[in-house]
N, C-alpha and C. Protein backbone atom coordinates (compact mmCIF):
# COMPACT_ATOMS: atom_id res chain seq x y z
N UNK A 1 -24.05 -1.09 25.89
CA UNK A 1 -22.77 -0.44 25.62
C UNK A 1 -22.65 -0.14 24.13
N UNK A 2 -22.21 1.11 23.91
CA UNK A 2 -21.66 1.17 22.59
C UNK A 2 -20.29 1.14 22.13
N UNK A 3 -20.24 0.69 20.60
CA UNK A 3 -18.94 0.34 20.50
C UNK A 3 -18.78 1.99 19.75
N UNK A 4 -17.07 2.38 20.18
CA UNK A 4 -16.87 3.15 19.52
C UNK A 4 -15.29 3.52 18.96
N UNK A 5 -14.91 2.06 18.76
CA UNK A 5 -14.21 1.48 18.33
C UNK A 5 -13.67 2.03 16.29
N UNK A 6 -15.44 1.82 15.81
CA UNK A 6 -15.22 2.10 14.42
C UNK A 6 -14.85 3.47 14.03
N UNK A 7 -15.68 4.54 14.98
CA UNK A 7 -14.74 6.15 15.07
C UNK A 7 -13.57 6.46 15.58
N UNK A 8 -13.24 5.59 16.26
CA UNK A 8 -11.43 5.89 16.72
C UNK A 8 -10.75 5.25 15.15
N UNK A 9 -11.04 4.23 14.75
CA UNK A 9 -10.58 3.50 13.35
C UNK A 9 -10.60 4.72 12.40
N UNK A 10 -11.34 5.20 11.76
CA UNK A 10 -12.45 6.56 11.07
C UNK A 10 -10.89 7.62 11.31
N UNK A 11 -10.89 8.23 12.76
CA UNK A 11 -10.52 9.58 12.72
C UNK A 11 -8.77 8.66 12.47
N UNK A 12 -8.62 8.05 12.83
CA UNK A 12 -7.45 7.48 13.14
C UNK A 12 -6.45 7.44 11.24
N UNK A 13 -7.31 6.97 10.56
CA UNK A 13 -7.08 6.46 9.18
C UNK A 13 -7.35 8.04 8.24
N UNK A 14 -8.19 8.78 8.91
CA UNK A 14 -7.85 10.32 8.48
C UNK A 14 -6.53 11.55 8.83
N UNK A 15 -6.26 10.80 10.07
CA UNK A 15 -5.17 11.44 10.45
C UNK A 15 -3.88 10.81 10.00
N UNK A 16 -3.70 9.34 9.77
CA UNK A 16 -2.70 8.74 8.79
C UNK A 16 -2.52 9.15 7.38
N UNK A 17 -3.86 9.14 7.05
CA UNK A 17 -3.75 10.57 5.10
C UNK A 17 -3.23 11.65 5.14
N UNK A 18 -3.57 12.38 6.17
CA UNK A 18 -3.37 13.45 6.01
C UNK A 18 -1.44 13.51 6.35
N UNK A 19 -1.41 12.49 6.66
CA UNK A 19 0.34 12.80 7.30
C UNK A 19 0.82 12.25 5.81
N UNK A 20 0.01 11.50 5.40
CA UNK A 20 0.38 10.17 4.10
C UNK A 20 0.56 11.11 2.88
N UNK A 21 -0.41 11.92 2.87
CA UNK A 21 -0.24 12.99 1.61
C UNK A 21 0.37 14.41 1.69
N UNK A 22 0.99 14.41 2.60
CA UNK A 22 1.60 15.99 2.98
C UNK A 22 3.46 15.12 2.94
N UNK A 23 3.71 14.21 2.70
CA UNK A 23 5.19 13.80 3.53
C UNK A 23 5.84 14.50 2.33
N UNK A 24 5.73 14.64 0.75
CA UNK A 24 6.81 14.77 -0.22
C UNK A 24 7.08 16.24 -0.06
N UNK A 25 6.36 17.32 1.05
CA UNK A 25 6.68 18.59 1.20
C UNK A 25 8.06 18.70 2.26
N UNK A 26 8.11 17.57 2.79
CA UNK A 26 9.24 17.50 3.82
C UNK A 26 10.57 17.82 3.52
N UNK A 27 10.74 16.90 2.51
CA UNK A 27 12.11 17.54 1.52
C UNK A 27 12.39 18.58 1.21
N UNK A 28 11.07 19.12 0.22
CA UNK A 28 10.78 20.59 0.05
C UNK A 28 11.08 21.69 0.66
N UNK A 29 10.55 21.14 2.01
CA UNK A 29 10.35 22.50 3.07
C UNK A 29 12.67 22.79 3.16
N UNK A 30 12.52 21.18 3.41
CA UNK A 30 14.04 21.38 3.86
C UNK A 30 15.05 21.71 2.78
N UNK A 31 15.31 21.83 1.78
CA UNK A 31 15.69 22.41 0.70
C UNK A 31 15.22 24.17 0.98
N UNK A 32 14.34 24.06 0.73
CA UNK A 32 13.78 26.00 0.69
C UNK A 32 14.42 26.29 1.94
N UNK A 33 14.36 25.93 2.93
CA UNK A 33 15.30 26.50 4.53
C UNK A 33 16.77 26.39 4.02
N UNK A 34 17.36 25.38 3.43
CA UNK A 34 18.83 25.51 3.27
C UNK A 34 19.12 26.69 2.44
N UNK A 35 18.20 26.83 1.35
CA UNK A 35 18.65 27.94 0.32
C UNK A 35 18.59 29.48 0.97
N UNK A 36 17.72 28.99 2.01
CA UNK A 36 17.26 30.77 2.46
C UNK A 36 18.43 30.88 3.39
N UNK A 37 18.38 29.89 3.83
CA UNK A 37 19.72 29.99 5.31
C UNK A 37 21.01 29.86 4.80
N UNK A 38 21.73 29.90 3.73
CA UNK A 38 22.81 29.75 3.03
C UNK A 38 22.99 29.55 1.65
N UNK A 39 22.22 29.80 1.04
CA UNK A 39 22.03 29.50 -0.69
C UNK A 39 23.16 30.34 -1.32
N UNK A 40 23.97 31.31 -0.32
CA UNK A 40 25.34 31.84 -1.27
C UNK A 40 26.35 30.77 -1.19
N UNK A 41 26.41 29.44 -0.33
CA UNK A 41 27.37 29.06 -0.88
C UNK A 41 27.52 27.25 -1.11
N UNK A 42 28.22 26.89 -2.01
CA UNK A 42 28.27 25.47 -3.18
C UNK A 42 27.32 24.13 -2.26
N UNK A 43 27.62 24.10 -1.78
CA UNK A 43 27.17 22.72 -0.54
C UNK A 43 25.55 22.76 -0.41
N UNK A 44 25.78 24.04 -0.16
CA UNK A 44 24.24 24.40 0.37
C UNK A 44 23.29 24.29 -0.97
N UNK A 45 23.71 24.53 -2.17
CA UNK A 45 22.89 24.64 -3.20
C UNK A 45 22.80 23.19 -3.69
N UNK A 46 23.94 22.27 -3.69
CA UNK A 46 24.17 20.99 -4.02
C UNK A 46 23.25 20.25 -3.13
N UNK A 47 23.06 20.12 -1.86
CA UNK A 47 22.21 19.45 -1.18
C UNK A 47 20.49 20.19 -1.05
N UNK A 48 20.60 21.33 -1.50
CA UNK A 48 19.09 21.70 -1.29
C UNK A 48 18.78 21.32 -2.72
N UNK A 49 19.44 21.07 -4.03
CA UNK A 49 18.92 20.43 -5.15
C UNK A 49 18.51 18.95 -5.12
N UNK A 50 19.39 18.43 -4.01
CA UNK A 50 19.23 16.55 -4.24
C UNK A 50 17.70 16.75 -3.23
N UNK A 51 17.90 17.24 -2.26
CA UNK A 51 16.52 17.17 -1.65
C UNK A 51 15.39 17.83 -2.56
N UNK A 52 15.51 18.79 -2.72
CA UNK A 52 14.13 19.25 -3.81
C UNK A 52 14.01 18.02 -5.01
N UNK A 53 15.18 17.63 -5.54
CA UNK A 53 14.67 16.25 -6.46
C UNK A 53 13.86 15.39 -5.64
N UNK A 54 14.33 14.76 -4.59
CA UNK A 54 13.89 13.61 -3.78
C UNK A 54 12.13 14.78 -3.80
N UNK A 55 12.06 15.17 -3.03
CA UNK A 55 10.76 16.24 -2.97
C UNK A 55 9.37 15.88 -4.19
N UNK A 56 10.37 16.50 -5.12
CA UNK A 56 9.81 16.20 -6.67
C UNK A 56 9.07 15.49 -7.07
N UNK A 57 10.35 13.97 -6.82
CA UNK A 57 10.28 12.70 -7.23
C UNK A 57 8.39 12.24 -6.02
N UNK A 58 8.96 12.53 -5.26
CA UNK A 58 7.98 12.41 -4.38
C UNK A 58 6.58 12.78 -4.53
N UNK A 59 6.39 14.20 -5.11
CA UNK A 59 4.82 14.83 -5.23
C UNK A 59 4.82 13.86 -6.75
N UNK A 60 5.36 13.34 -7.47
CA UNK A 60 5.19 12.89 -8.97
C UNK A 60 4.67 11.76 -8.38
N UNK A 61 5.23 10.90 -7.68
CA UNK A 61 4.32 9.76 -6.75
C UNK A 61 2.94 9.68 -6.09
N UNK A 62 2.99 10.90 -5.28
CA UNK A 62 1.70 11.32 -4.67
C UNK A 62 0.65 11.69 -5.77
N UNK A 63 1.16 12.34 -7.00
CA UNK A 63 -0.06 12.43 -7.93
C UNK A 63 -0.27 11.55 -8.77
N UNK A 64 0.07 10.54 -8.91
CA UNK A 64 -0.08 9.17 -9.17
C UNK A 64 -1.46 8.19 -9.03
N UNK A 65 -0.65 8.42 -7.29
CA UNK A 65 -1.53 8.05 -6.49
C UNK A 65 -3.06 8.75 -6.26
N UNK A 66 -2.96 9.92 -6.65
CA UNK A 66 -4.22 10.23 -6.57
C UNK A 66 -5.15 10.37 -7.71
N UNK A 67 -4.33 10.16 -8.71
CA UNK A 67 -4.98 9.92 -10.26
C UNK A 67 -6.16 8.88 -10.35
N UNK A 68 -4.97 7.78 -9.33
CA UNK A 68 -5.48 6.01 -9.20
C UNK A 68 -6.71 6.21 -8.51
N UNK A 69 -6.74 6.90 -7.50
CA UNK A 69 -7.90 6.99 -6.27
C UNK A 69 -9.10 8.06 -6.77
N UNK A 70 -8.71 8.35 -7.97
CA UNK A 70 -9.57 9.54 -8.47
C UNK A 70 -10.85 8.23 -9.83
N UNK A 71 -9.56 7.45 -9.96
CA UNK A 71 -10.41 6.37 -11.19
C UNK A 71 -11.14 5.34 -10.56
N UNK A 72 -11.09 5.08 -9.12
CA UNK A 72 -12.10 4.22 -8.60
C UNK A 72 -12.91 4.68 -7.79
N UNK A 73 -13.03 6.53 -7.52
CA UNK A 73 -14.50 7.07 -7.27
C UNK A 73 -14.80 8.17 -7.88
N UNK A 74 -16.08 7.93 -9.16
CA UNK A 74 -16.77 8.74 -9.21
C UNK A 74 -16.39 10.47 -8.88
N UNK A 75 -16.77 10.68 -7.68
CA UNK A 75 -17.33 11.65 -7.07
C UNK A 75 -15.86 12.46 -6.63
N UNK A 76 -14.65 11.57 -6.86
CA UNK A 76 -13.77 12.16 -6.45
C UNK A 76 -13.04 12.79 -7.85
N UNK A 77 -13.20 12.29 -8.90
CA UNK A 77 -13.27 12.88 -10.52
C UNK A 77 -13.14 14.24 -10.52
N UNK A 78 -14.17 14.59 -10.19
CA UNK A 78 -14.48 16.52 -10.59
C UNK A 78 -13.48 17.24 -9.38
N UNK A 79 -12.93 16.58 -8.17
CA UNK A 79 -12.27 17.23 -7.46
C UNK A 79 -10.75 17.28 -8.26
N UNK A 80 -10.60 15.75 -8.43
CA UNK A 80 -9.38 15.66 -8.97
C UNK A 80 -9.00 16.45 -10.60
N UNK A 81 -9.74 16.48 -11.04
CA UNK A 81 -9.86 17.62 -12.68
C UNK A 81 -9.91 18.91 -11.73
N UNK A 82 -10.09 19.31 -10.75
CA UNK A 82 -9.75 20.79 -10.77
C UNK A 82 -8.38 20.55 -10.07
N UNK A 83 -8.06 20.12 -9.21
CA UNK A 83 -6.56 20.16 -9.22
C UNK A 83 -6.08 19.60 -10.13
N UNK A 84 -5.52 19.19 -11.50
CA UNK A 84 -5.30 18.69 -12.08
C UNK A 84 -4.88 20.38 -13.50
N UNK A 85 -6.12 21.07 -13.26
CA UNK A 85 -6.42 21.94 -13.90
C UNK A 85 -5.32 23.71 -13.18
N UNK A 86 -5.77 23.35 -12.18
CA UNK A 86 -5.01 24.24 -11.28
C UNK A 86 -3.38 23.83 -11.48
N UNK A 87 -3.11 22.77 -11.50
CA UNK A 87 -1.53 22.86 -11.47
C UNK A 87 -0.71 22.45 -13.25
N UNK A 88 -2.42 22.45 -14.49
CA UNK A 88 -1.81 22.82 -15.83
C UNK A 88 -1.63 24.53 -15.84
N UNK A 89 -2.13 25.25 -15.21
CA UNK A 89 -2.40 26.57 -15.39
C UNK A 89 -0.90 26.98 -14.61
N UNK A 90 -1.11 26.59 -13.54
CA UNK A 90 0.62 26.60 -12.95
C UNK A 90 1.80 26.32 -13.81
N UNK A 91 1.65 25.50 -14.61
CA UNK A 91 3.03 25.35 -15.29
C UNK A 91 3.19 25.78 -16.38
N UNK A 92 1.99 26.08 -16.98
CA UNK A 92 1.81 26.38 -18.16
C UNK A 92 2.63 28.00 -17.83
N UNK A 93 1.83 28.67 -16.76
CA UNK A 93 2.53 29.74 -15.97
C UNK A 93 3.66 30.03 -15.91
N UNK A 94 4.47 28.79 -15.09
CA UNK A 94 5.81 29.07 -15.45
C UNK A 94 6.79 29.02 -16.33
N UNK A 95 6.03 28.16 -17.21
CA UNK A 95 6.80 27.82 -18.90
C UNK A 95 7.04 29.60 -19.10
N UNK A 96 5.77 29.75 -19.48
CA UNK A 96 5.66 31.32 -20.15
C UNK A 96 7.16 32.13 -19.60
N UNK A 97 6.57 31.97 -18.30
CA UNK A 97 7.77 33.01 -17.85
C UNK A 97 9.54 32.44 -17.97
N UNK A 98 9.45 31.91 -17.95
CA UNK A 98 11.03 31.21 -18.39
C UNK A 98 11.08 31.34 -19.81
N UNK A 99 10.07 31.48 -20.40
CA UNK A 99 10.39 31.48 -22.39
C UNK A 99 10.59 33.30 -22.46
């Protein structure tokens, strides 16, 4: 008999990341729907701001976290410097345009 126990573990703990690192868009998403679905009026802008903070606050966590997970492998380094790189070019982006 084989065990196949350690690939249900495997896909199982990939499909928990992937839910684990996508959650701070949740806020996000729900903020951007309030603004589109009512952003003319006070309530709607007041609560799609506290959620986009919470959101925020959230991806500032998640990249944290992946800073940490980037300094104990190697190999995950050069992935993490290009996103890292990709989202200085992003802001740097939007600085510009707001100045």
């Amino acid at each position: 008999m084989t065990d196949h126990s350690g690939t249900a573990r495997q896909n199982n703990r990939e499909d928990s990341s992937l839910s684990g690192h996508t959650w701070p868009l949740i806020p996000l998403l729900i903020a951007s729907i309030l603004l589109r679905a009512s952003g003319d009026s006070l309530w709607a802008q007041v609560c799609a701001a506290a959620m986009g903070g919470l959101g925020a606050l959230a991806a500032v966590y998640g990249m944290s976290q992946c800073v940490q997970a980037a300094r104990q492998n190697k190999a995950q380094r050069t992935a993490a410097a290009g996103v890292i790189l990709v989202l200085l070019v992003g802001l740097a982006n939007l600085v510009r345009h707001f100045l």
